[in-house]
Protein backbone atom coordinates (compact mmCIF):
# COMPACT_ATOMS: atom_id res chain seq x y z
CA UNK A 1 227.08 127.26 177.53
CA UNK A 2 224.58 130.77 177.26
CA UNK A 3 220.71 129.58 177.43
CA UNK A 4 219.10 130.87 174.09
CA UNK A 5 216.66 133.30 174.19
CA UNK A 6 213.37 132.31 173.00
CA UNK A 7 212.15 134.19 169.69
CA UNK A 8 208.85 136.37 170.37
CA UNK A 9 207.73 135.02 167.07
CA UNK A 10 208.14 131.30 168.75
CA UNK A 11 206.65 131.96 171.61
CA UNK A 12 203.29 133.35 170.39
CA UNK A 13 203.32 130.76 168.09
CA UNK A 14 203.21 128.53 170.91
CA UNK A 15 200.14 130.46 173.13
CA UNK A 16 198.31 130.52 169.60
CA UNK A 17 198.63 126.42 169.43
CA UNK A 18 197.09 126.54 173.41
CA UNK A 19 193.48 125.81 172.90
CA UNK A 20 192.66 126.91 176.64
CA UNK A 21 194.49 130.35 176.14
CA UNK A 22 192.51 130.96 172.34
CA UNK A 23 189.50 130.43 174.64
CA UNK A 24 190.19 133.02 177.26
CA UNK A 25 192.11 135.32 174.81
CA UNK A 26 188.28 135.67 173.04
CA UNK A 27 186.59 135.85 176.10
CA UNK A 28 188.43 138.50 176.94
CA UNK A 29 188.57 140.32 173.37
CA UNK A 30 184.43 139.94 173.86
CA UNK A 31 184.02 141.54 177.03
CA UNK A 32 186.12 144.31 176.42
CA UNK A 33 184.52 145.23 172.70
CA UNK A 34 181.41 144.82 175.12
CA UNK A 35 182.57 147.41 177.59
CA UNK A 36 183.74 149.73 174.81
CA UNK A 37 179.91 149.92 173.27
CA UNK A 38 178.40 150.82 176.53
CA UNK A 39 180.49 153.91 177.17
CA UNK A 40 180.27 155.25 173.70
CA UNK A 41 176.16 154.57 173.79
CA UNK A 42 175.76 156.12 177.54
CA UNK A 43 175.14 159.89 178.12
CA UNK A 44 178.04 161.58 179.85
CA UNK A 45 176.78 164.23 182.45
CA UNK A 46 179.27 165.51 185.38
CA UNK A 47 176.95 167.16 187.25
CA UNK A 48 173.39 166.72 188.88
CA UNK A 49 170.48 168.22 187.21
CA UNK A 50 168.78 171.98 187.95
CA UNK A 51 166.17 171.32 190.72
CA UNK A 52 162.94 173.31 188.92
CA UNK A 53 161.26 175.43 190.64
CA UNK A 54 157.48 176.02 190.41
CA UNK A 55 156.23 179.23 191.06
CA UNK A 56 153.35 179.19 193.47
CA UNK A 57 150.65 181.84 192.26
CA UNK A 58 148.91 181.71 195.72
CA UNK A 59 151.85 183.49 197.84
CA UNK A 60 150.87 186.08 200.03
CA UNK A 61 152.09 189.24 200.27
CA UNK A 62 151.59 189.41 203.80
CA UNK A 63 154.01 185.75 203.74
CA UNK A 64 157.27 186.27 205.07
CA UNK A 65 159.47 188.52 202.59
CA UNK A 66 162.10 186.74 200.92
CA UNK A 67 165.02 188.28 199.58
CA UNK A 68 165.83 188.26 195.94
CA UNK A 69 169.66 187.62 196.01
CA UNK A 70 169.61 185.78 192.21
CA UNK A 71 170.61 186.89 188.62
CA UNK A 72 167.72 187.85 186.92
CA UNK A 73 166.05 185.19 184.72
CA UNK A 74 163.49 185.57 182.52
CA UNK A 75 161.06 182.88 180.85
CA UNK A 76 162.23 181.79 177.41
CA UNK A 77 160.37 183.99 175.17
CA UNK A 78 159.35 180.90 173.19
CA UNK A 79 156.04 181.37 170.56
CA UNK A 80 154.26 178.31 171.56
CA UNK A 81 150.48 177.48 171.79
CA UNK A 82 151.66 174.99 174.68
CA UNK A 83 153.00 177.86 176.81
CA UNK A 84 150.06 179.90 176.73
CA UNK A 85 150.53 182.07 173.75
CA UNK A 86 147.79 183.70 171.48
CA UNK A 87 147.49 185.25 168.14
CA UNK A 88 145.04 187.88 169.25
CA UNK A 89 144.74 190.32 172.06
CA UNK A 90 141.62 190.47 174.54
CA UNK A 91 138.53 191.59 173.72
CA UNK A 92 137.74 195.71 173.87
CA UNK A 93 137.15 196.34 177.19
CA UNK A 94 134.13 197.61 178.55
CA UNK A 95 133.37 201.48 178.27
CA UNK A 96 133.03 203.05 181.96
CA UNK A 97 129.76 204.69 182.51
CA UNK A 98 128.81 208.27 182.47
CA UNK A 99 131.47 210.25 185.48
CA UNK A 100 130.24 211.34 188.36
CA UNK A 101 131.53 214.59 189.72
CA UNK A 102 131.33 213.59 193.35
CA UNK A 103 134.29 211.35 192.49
CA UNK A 104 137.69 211.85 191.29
CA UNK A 105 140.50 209.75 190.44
CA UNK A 106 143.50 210.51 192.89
CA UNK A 107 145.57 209.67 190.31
CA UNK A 108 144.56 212.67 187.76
CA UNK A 109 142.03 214.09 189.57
CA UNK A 110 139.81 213.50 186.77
CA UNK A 111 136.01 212.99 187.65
CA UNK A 112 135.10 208.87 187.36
CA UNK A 113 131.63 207.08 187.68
CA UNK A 114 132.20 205.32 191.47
CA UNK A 115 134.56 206.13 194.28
CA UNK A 116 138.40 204.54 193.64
CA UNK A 117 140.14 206.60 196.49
CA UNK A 118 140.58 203.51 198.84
CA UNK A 119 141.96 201.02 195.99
CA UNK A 120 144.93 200.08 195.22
CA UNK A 121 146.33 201.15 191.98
CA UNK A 122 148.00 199.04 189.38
CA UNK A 123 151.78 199.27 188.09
CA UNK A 124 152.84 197.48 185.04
CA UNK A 125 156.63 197.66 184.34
CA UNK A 126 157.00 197.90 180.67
CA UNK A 127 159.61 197.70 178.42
CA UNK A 128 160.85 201.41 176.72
CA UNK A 129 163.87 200.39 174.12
CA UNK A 130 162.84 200.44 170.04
CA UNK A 131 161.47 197.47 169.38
CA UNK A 132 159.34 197.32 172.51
CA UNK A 133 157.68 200.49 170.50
CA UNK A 134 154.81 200.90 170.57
CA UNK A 135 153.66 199.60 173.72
CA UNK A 136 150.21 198.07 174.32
CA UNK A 137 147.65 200.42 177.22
CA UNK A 138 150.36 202.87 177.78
CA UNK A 139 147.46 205.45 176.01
CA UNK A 140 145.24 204.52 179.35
CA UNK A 141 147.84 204.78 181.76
CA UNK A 142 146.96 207.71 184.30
CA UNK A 143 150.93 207.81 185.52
CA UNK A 144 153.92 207.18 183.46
CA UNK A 145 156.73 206.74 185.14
CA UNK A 146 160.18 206.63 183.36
CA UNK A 147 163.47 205.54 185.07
CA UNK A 148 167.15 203.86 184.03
CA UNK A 149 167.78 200.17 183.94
CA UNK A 150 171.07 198.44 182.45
CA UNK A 151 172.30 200.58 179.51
CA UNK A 152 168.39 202.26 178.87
CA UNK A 153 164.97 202.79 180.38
CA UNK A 154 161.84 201.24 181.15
CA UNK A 155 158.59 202.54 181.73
CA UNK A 156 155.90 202.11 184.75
CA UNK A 157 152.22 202.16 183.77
CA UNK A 158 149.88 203.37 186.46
CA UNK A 159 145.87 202.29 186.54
CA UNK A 160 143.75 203.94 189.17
CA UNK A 161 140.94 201.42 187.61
CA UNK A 162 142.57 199.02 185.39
CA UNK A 163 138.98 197.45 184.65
CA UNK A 164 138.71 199.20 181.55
CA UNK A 165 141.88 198.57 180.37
CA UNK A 166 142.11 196.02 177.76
CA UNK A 167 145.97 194.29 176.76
CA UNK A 168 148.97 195.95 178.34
CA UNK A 169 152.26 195.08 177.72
CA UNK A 170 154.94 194.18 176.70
CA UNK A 171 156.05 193.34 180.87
CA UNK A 172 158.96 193.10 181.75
CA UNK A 173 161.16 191.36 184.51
CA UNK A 174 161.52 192.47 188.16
CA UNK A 175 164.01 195.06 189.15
CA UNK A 176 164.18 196.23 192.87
CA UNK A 177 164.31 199.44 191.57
CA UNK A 178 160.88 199.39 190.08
CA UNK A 179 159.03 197.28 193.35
CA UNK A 180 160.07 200.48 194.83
CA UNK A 181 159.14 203.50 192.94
CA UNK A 182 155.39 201.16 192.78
CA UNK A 183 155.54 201.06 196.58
CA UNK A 184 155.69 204.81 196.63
CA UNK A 185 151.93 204.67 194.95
CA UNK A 186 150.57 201.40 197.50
CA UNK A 187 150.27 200.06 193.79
CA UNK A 188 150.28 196.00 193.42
CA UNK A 189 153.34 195.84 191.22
CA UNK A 190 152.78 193.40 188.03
CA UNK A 191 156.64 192.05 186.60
CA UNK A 192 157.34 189.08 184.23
CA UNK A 193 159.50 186.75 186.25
CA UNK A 194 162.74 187.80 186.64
CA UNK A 195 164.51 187.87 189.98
CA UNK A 196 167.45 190.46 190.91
CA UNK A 197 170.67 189.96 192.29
CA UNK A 198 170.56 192.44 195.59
CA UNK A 199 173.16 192.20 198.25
CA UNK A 200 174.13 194.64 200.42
CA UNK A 201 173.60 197.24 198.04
CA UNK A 202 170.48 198.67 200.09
CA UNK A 203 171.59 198.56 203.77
CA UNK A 204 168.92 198.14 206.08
CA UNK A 205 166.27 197.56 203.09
CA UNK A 206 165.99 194.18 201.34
CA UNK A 207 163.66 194.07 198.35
CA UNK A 208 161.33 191.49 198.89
CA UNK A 209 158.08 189.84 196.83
CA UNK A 210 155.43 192.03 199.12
CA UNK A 211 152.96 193.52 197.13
CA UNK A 212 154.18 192.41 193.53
CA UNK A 213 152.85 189.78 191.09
CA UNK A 214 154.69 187.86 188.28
CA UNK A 215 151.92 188.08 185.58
CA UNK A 216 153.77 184.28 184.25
CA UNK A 217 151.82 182.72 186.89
CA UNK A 218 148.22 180.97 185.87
CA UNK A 219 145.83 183.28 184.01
CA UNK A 220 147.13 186.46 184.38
CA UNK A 221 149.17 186.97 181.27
CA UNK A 222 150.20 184.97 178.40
CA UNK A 223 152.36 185.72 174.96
CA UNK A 224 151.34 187.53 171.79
CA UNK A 225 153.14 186.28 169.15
CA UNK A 226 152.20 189.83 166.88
CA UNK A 227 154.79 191.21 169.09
CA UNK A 228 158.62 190.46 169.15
CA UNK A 229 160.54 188.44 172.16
CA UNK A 230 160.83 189.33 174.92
CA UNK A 231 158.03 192.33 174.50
CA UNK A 232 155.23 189.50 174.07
CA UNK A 233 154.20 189.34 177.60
CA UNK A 234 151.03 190.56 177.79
CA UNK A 235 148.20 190.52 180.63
CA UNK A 236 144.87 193.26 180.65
CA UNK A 237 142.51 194.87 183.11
CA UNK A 238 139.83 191.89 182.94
CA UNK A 239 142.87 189.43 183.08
CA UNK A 240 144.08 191.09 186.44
CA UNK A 241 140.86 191.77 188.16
CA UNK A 242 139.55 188.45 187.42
CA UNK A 243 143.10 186.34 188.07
CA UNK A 244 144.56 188.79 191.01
CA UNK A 245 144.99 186.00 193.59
CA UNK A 246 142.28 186.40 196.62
CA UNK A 247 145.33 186.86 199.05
CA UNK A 248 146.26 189.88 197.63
CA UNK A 249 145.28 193.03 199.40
CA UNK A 250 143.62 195.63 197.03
CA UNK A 251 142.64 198.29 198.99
CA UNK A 252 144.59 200.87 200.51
CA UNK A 253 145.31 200.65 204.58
CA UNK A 254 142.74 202.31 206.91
CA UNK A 255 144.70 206.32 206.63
CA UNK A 256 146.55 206.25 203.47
CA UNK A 257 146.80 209.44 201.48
CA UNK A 258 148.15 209.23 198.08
CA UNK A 259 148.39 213.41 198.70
CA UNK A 260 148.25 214.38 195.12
CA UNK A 261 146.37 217.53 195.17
CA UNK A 262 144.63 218.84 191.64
CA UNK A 263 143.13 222.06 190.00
CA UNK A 264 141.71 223.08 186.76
CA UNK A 265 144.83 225.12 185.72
CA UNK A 266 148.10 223.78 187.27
CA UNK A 267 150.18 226.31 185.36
CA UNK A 268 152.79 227.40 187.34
CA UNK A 269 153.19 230.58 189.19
CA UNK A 270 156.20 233.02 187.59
CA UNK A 271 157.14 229.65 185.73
CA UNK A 272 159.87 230.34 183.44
CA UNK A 273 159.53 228.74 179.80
CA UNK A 274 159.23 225.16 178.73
CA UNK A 275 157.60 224.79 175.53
CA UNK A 276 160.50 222.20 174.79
CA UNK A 277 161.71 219.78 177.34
CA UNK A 278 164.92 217.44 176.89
CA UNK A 279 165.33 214.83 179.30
CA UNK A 280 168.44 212.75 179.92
CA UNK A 281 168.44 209.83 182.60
CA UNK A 282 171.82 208.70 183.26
CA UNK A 283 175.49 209.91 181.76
CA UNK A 284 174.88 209.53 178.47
CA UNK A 285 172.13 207.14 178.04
CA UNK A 286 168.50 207.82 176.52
CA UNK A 287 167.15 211.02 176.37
CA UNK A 288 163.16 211.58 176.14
CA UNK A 289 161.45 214.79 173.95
CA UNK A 290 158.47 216.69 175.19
CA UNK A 291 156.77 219.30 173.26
CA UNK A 292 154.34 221.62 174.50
CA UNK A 293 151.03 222.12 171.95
CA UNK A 294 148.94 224.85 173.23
CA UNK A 295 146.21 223.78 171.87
CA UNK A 296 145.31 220.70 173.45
CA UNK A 297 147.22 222.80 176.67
CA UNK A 298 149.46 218.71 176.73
CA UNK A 299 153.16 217.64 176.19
CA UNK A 300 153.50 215.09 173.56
CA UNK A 301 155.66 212.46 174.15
CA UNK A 302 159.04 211.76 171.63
CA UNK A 303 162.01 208.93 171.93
CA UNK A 304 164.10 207.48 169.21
CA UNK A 305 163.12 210.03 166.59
CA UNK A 306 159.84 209.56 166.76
CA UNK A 307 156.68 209.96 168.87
CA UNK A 308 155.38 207.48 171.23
CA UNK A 309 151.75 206.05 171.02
CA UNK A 310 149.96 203.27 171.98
CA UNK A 311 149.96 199.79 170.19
CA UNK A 312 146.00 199.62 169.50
CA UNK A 313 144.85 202.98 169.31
CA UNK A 314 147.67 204.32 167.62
CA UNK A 315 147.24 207.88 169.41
CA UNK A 316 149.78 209.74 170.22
CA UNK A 317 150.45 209.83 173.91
CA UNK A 318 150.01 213.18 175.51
CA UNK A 319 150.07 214.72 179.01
CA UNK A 320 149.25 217.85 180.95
CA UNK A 321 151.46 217.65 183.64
CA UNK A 322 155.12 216.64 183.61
CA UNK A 323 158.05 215.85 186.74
CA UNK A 324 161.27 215.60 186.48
CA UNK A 325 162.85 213.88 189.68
CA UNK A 326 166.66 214.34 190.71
CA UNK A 327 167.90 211.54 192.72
CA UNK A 328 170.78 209.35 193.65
CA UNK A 329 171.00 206.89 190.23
CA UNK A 330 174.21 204.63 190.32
CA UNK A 331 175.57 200.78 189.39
CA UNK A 332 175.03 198.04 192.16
CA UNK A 333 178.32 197.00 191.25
CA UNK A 334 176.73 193.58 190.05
CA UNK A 335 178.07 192.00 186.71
CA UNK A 336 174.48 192.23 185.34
CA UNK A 337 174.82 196.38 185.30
CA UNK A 338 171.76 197.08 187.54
CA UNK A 339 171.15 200.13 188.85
CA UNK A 340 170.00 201.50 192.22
CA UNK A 341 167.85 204.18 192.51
CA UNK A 342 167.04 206.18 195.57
CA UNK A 343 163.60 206.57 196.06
CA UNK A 344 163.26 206.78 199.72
CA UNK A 345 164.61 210.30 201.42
CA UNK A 346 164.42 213.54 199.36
CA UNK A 347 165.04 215.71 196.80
CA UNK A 348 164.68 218.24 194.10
CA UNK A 349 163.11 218.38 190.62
CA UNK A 350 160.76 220.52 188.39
CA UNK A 351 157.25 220.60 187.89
CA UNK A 352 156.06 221.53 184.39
CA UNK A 353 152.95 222.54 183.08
CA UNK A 354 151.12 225.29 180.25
CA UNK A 355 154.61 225.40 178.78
CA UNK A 356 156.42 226.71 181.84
CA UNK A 357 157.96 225.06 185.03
CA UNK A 358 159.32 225.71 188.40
CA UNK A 359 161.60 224.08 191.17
CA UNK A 360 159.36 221.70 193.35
CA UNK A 361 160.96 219.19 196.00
CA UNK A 362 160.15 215.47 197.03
CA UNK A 363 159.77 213.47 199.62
CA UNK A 364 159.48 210.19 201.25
CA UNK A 365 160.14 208.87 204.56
CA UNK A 366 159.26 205.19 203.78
CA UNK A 367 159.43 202.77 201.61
CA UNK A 368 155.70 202.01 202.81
CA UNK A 369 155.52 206.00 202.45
CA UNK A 370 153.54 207.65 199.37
CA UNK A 371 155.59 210.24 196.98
CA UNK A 372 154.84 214.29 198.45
CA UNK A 373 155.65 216.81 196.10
CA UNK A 374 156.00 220.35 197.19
CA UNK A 375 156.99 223.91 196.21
CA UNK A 376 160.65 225.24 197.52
CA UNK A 377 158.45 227.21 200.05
CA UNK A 378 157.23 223.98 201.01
CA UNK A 379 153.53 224.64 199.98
CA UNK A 380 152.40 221.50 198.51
CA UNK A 381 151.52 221.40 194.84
CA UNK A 382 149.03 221.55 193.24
CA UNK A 383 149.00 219.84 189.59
CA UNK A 384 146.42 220.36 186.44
CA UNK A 385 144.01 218.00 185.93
CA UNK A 386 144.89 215.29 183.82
CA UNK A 387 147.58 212.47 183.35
CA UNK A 388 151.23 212.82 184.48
CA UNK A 389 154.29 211.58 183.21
CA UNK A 390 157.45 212.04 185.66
CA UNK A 391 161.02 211.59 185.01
CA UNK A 392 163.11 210.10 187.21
CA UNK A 393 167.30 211.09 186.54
CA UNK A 394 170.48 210.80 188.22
CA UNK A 395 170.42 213.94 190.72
CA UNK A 396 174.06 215.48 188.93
CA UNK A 397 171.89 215.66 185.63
CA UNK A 398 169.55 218.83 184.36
CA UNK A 399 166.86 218.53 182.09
CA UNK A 400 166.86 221.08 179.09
CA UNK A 401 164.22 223.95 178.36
CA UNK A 402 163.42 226.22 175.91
């Protein structure tokens, strides 16, 4: 005789008439509801958080160099009151008193009121695409200084005495490229954040912190929210003066020589016309217009179809002497599209001047090393008083003139 299989249907019925398994079978059901509510309720995160790191406004320059190897990253450009943002730019700054002629500034050689010739000059990296337009103290700027980044340009403002400058911006990040062409001035180089993936992509020369401030830090800069992200960043002359940490060194070393040489007519020699002058940068990138007007004896500045001028004034920017620098301009290789620029060495390029130029030569031995400009013959030149602006292209490039 087969044993008969027990129905399922008989066999719950029986655990169901068990009052000791009802009691666990709730238990059970209660804890597991139980567990199910405390997974749904609790954040799911598979990784630890970012460690935040504070910048330190007090670092030395003369601390140990530290190589930026990093993507660049820039502060959120956030409007916020709570992130030291302002509606309004800083008061007018003071007007300089009556020039002396005993003193010039080596940057123009332009008489000034006092003697500047042993400090150190300011350089404000500054941001050159269409909606950084128009740029605030670019119109005080004694040295422009124009050069490719990823896919455009940016611009360097130079301030012999940046006391009387009121707001400048809007700054930019850091880019090895620009610590560099600063260096070639002993100018303390003023960047908004940003840190650059480097490499080996300059043997033998690491870019390092030396001599450059991140205007984020403290008092030094803030945002102006009548500007547009990320061209808000905005410092001035009494903000850096007053704010420059004391660690900082602002006078040139005991020797330096920023050998620019000046005279009242820097109109070149048998200089062959350049009344117009067309200036690409790299391959096919951004080109920059200058247009000679005899009367004022100044090139006036033109990019994106229209001309360039300062934020507050509203002037047009103009400028009696211009260079154009050839030099090796190519990709790190990085994903980020950075570009190197070589700035130490030599080269060619064109001074230009009264609507005419000639072939002039650079060089630079040193990174620590200031820029020498010289005539083919090697004679060293000898530039019109007054502002600058100079070019820097890839060396397989040729500026246009007619």
């Amino acid at each position: 005789m087969r044993n008969r299989k027990t129905p399922i249907n008989e066999i719950i019925a029986n655990l169901a008439a068990n009052r000791m398994f009802r009691r666990f079978f709730m238990l059970g059901l209660v804890m597991a509801v139980a567990i199910v509510l405390l997974l749904i309720s609790a954040p799911w995160n598979t990784s630890l958080p970012e460690p935040t790191a504070t910048p330190d406004p007090s670092v030395s320059e003369t601390s140990t160099p530290d190589v930026y190897d990093t993507p660049p990253v820039e502060t959120p450009m956030v409007d916020d009151p709570s992130i030291n943002s302002s509606d309004t730019l800083p008061t007018p700054p003071p007007t300089p008193p009556p020039v002396d002629s005993l003193f010039a500034n080596p940057l123009t050689g332009e008489s000034w009121h006092e003697d500047v010739s042993s400090k150190r000059p300011f350089a404000v990296a500054i941001g050159n695409t269409t909606d950084a337009m128009p740029q605030l103290g670019i119109g005080k700027a004694d040295i422009i200084l124009e050069y490719v980044v990823e896919g455009t340009t940016r611009i360097m403002a130079l301030y012999q005495d940046v006391s009387y400058v009121g707001a400048i911006g809007g700054i930019r990040s850091f880019r090895s490229s620009s610590y560099e062409i600063s260096a070639g001035f002993d100018a303390i180089f003023v960047h908004w954040i940003g840190r650059e993936y480097n490499g080996d992509e300059i043997p033998g020369n690491p870019v390092t912190r030396r001599g450059s401030i991140d205007a984020s830090w403290g008092s030094l800069g803030y945002r102006y929210r009548g500007k547009v992200s990320p061209h808000n960043a905005v410092t001035s002359g009494e903000r850096l003066t007053e704010n420059l940490p004391s660690s900082y060194r602002t006078e040139h070393e005991s020797g330096y020589d920023q050998s620019m040489a000046f005279k009242a007519d820097g109109t070149p020699a048998n200089g062959q016309t350049a009344n117009s002058v067309d200036v690409r940068f790299y391959t096919d990138e951004k080109l920059t217009y200058f247009n000679y007007d005899a009367n004022s004896g100044k090139y006036n500045v033109r990019q994106y179809g229209k001309d360039v001028t300062d934020y507050e004034s509203r002037e047009r920017l103009s400028f009696t002497n211009l260079i154009v620098l050839k030099t090796e301009v190519r990709p790190y290789g990085n994903e980020h599209g950075h570009r190197y620029i070589k700035s130490v060495g030599e080269g060619t390029g064109y001074y230009i001047n009264g609507g005419k130029y000639i072939e002039i030569t650079w060089s630079r031995p040193e990174l620590t090393s200031p820029y020498s400009f010289s005539l083919t013959d090697g004679t060293p030149l000898e530039m019109g008083v007054g502002k600058t602006y100079i070019c820097i292209i890839k060396d397989t490039l040729e500026p246009s003139f007619s």
